[in-house]
PDB file of N, CA and C in Angstrom:
ATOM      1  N   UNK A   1      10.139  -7.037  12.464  1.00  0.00           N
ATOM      2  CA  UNK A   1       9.942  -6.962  11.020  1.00  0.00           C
ATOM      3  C   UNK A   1       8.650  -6.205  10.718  1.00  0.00           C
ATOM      4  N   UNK A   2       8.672  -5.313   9.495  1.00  0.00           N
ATOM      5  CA  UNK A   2       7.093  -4.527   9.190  1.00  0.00           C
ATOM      6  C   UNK A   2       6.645  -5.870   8.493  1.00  0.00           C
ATOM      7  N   UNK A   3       5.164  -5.280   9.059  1.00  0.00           N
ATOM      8  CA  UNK A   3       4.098  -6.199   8.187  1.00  0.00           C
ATOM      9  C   UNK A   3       2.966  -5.051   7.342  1.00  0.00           C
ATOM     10  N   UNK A   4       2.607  -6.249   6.393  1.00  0.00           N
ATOM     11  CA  UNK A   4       1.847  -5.326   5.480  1.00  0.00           C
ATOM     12  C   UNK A   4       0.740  -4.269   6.087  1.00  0.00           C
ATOM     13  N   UNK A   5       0.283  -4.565   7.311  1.00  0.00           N
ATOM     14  CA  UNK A   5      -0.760  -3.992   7.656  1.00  0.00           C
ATOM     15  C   UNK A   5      -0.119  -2.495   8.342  1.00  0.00           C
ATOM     16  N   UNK A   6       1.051  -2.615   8.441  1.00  0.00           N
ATOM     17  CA  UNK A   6       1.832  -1.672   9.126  1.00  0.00           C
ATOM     18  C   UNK A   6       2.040  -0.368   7.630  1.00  0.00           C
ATOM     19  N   UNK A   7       2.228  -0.986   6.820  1.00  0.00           N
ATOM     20  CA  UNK A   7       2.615  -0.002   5.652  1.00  0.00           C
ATOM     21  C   UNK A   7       1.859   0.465   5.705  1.00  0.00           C
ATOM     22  N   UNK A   8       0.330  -0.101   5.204  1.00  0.00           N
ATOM     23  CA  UNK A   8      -0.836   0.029   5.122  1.00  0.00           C
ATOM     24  C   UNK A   8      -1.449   1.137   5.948  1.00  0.00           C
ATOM     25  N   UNK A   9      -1.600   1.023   6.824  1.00  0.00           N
ATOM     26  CA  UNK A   9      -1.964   1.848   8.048  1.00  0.00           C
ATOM     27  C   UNK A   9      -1.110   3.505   7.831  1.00  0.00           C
ATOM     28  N   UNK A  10       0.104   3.221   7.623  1.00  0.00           N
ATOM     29  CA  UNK A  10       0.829   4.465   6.764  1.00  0.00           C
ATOM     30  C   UNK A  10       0.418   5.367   5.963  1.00  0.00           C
ATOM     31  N   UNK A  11      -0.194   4.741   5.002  1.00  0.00           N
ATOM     32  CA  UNK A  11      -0.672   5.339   3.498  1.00  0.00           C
ATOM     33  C   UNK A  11      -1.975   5.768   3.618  1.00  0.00           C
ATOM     34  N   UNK A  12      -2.460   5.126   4.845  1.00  0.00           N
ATOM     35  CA  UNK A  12      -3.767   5.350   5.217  1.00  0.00           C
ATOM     36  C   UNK A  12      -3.806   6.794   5.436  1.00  0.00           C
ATOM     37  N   UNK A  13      -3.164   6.717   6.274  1.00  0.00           N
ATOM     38  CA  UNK A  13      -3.177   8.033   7.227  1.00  0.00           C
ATOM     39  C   UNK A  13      -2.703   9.296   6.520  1.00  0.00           C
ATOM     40  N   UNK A  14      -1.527   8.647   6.000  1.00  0.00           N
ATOM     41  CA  UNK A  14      -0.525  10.407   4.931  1.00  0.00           C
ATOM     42  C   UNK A  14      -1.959  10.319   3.562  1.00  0.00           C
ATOM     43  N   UNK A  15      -2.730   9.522   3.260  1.00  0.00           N
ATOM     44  CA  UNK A  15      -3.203   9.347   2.495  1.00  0.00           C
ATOM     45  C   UNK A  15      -2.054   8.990   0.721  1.00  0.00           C
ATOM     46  N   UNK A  16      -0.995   8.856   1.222  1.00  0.00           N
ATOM     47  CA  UNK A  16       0.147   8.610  -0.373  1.00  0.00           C
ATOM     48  C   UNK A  16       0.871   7.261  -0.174  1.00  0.00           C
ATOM     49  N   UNK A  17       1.233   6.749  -0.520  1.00  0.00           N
ATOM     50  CA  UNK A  17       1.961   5.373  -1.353  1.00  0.00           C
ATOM     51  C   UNK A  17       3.238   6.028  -1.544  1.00  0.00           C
ATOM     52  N   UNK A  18       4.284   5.935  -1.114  1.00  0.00           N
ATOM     53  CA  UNK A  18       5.492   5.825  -1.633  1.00  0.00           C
ATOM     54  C   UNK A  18       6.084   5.158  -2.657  1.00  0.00           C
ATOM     55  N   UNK A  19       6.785   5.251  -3.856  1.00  0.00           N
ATOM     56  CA  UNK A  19       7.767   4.264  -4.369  1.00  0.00           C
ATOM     57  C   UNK A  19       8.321   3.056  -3.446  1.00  0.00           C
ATOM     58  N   UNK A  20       8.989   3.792  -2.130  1.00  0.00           N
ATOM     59  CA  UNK A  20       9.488   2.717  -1.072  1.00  0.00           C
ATOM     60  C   UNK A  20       8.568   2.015  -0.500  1.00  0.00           C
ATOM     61  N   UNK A  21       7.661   2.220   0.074  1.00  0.00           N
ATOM     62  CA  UNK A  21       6.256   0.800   0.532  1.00  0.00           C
ATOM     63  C   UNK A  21       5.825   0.772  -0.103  1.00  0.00           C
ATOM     64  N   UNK A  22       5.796   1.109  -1.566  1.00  0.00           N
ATOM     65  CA  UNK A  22       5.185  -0.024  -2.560  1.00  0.00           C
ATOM     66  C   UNK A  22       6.063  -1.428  -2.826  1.00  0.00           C
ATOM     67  N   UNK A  23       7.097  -0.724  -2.708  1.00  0.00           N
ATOM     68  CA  UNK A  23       8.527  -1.821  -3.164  1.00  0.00           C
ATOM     69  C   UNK A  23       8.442  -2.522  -1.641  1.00  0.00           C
ATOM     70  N   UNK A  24       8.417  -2.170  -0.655  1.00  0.00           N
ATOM     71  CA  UNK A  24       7.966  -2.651   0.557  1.00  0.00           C
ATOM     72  C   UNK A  24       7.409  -3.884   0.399  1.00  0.00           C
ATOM     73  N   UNK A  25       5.825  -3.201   0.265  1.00  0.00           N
ATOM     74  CA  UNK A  25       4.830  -4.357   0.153  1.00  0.00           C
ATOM     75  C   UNK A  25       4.818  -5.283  -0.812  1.00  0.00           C
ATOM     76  N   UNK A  26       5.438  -5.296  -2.017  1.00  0.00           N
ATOM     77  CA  UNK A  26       5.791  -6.171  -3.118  1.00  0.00           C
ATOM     78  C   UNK A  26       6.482  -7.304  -2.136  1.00  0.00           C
ATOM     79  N   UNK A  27       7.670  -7.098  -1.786  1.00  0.00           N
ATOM     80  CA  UNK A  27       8.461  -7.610  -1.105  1.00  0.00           C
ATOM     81  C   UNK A  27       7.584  -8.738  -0.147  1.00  0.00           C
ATOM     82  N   UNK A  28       7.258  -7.999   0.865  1.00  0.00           N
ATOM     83  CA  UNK A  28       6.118  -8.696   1.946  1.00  0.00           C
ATOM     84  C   UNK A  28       5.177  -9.425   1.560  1.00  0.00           C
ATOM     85  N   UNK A  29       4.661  -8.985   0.471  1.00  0.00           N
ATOM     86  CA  UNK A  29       3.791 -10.111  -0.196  1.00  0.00           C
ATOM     87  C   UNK A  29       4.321 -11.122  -0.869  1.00  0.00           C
ATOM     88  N   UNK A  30       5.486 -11.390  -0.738  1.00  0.00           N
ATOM     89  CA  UNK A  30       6.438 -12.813  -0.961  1.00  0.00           C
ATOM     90  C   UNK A  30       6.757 -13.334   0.190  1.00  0.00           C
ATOM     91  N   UNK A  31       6.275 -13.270   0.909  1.00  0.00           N
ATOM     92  CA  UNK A  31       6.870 -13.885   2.208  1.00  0.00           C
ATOM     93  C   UNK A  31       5.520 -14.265   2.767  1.00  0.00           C
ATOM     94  N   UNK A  32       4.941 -15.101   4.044  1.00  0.00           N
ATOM     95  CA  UNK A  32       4.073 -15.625   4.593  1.00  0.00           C
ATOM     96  C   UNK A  32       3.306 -14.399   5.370  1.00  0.00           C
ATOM     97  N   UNK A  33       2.385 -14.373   5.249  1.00  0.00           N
ATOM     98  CA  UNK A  33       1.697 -13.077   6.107  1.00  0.00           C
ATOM     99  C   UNK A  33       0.288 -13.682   5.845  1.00  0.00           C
ATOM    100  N   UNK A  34      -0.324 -13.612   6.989  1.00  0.00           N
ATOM    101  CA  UNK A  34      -1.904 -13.489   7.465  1.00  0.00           C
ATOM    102  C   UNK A  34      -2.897 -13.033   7.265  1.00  0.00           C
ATOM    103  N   UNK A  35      -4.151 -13.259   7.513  1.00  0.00           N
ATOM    104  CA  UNK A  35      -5.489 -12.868   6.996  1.00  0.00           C
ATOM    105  C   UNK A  35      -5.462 -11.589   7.464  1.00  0.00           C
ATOM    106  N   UNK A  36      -5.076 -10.342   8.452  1.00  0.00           N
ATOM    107  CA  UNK A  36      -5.432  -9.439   8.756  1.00  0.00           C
ATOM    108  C   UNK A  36      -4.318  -8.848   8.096  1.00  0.00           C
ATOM    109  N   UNK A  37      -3.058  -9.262   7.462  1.00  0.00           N
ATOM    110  CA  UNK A  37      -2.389  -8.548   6.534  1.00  0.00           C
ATOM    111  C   UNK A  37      -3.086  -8.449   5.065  1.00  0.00           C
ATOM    112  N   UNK A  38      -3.451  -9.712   4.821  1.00  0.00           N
ATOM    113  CA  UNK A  38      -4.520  -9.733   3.243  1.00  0.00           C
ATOM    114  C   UNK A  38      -5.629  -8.176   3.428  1.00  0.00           C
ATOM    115  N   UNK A  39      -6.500  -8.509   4.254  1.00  0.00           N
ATOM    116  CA  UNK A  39      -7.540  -7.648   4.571  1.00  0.00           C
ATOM    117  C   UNK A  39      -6.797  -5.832   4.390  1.00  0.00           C
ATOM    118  N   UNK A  40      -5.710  -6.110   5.412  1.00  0.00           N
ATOM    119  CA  UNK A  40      -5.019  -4.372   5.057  1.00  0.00           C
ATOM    120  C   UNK A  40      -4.852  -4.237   3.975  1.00  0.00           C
ATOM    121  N   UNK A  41      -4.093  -5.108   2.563  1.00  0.00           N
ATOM    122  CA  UNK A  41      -4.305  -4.629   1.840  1.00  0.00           C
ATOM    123  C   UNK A  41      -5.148  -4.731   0.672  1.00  0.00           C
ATOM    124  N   UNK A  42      -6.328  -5.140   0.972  1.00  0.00           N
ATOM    125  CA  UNK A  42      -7.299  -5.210  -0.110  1.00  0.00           C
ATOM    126  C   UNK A  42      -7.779  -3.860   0.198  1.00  0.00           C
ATOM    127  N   UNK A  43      -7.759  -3.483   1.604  1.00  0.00           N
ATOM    128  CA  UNK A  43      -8.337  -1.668   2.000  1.00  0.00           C
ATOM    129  C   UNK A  43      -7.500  -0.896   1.143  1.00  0.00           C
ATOM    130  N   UNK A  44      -6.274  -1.152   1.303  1.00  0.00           N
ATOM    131  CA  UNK A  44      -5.358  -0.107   0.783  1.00  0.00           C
ATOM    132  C   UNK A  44      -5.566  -0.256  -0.965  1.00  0.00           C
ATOM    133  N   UNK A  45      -5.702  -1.222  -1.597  1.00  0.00           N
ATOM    134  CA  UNK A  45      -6.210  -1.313  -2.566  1.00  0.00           C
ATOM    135  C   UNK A  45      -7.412  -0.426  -3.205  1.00  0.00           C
ATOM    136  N   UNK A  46      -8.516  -0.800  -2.485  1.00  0.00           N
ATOM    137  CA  UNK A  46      -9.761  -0.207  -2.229  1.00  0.00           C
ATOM    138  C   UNK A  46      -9.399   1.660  -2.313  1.00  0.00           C
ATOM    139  N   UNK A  47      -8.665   1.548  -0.954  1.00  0.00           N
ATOM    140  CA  UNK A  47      -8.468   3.294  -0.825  1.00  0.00           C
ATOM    141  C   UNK A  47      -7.820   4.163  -2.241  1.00  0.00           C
ATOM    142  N   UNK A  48      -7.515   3.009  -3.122  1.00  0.00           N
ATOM    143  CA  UNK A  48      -6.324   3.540  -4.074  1.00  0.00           C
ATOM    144  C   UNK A  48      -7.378   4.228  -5.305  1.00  0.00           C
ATOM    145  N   UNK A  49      -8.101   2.811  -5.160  1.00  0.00           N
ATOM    146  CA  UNK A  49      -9.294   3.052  -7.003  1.00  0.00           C
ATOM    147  C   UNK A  49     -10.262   4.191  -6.455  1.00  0.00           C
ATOM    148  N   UNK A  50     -10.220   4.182  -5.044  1.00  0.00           N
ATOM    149  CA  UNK A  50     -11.313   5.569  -4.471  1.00  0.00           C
ATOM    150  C   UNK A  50     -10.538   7.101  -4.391  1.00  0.00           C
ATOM    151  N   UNK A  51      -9.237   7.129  -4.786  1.00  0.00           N
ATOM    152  CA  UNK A  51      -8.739   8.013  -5.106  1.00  0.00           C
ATOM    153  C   UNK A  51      -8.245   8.546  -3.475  1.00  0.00           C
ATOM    154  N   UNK A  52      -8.558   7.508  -2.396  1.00  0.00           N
ATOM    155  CA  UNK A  52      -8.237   8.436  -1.484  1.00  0.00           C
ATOM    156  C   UNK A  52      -7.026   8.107  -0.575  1.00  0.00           C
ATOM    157  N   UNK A  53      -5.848   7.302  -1.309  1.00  0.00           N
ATOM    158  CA  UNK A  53      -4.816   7.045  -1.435  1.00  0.00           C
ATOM    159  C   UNK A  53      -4.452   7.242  -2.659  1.00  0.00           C
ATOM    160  N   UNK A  54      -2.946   8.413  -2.691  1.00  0.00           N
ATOM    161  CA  UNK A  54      -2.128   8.586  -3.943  1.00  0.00           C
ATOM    162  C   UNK A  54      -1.392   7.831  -4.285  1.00  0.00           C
ATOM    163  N   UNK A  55      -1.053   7.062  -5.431  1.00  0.00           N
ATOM    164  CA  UNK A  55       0.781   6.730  -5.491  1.00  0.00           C
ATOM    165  C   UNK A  55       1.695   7.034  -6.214  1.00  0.00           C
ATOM    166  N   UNK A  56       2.641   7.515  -5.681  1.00  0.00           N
ATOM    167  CA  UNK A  56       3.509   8.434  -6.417  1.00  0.00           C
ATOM    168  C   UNK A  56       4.586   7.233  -7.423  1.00  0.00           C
ATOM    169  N   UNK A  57       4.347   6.058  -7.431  1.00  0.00           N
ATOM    170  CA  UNK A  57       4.745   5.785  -8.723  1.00  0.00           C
ATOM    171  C   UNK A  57       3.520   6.198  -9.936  1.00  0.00           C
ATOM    172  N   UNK A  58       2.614   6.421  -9.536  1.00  0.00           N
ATOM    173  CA  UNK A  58       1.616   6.762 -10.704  1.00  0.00           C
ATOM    174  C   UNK A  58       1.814   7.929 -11.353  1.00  0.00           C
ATOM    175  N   UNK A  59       2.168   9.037 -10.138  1.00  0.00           N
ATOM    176  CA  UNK A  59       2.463  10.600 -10.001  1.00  0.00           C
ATOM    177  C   UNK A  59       3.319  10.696 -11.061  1.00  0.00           C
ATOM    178  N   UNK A  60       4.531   9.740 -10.996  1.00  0.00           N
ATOM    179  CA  UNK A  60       5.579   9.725 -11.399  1.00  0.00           C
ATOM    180  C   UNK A  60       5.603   9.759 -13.152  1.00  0.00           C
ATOM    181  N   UNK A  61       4.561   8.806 -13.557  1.00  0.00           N
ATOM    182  CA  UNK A  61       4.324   8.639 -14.808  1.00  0.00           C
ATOM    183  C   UNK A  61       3.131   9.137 -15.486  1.00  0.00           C
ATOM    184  N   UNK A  62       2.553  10.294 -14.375  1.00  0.00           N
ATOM    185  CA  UNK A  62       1.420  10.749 -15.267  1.00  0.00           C
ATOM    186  C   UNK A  62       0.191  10.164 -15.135  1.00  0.00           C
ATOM    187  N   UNK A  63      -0.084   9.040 -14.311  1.00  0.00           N
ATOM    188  CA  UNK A  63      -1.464   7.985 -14.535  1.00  0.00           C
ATOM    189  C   UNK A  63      -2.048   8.890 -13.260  1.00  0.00           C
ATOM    190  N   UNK A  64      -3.080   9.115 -13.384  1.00  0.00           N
ATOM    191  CA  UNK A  64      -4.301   9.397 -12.461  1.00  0.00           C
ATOM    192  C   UNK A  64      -4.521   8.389 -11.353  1.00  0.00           C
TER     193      UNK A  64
END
């Protein structure tokens, strides 16, 4: 099964957010997951407001 830190690590790297691991991680974050999954995504969070992760649901609607 993916875990959040796995998406995470994804978006990291392409530096973009998909529609699909966003809907991903929505998902996963309903289910039981761990302190080093929390931590991935408070980064990925982090990486988002620092602009140095995109997400193309934002793309999608115009939001910066």
């Amino acid at each position: 099964m993916t875990r959040i830190r796995d998406v995470v690590q994804q978006a990291l790297v392409t530096g973009y957010l998909t529609i699909e691991a966003e809907n991903q991680l929505r998902y996963l974050l309903t289910t039981q997951y761990d302190l080093e999954d929390l931590n991935a995504f408070m980064t990925l969070q982090e990486a988002a407001m620092n602009g140095n992760v995109k997400q193309e649901s934002r793309e999608r609607c115009g939001i910066s």
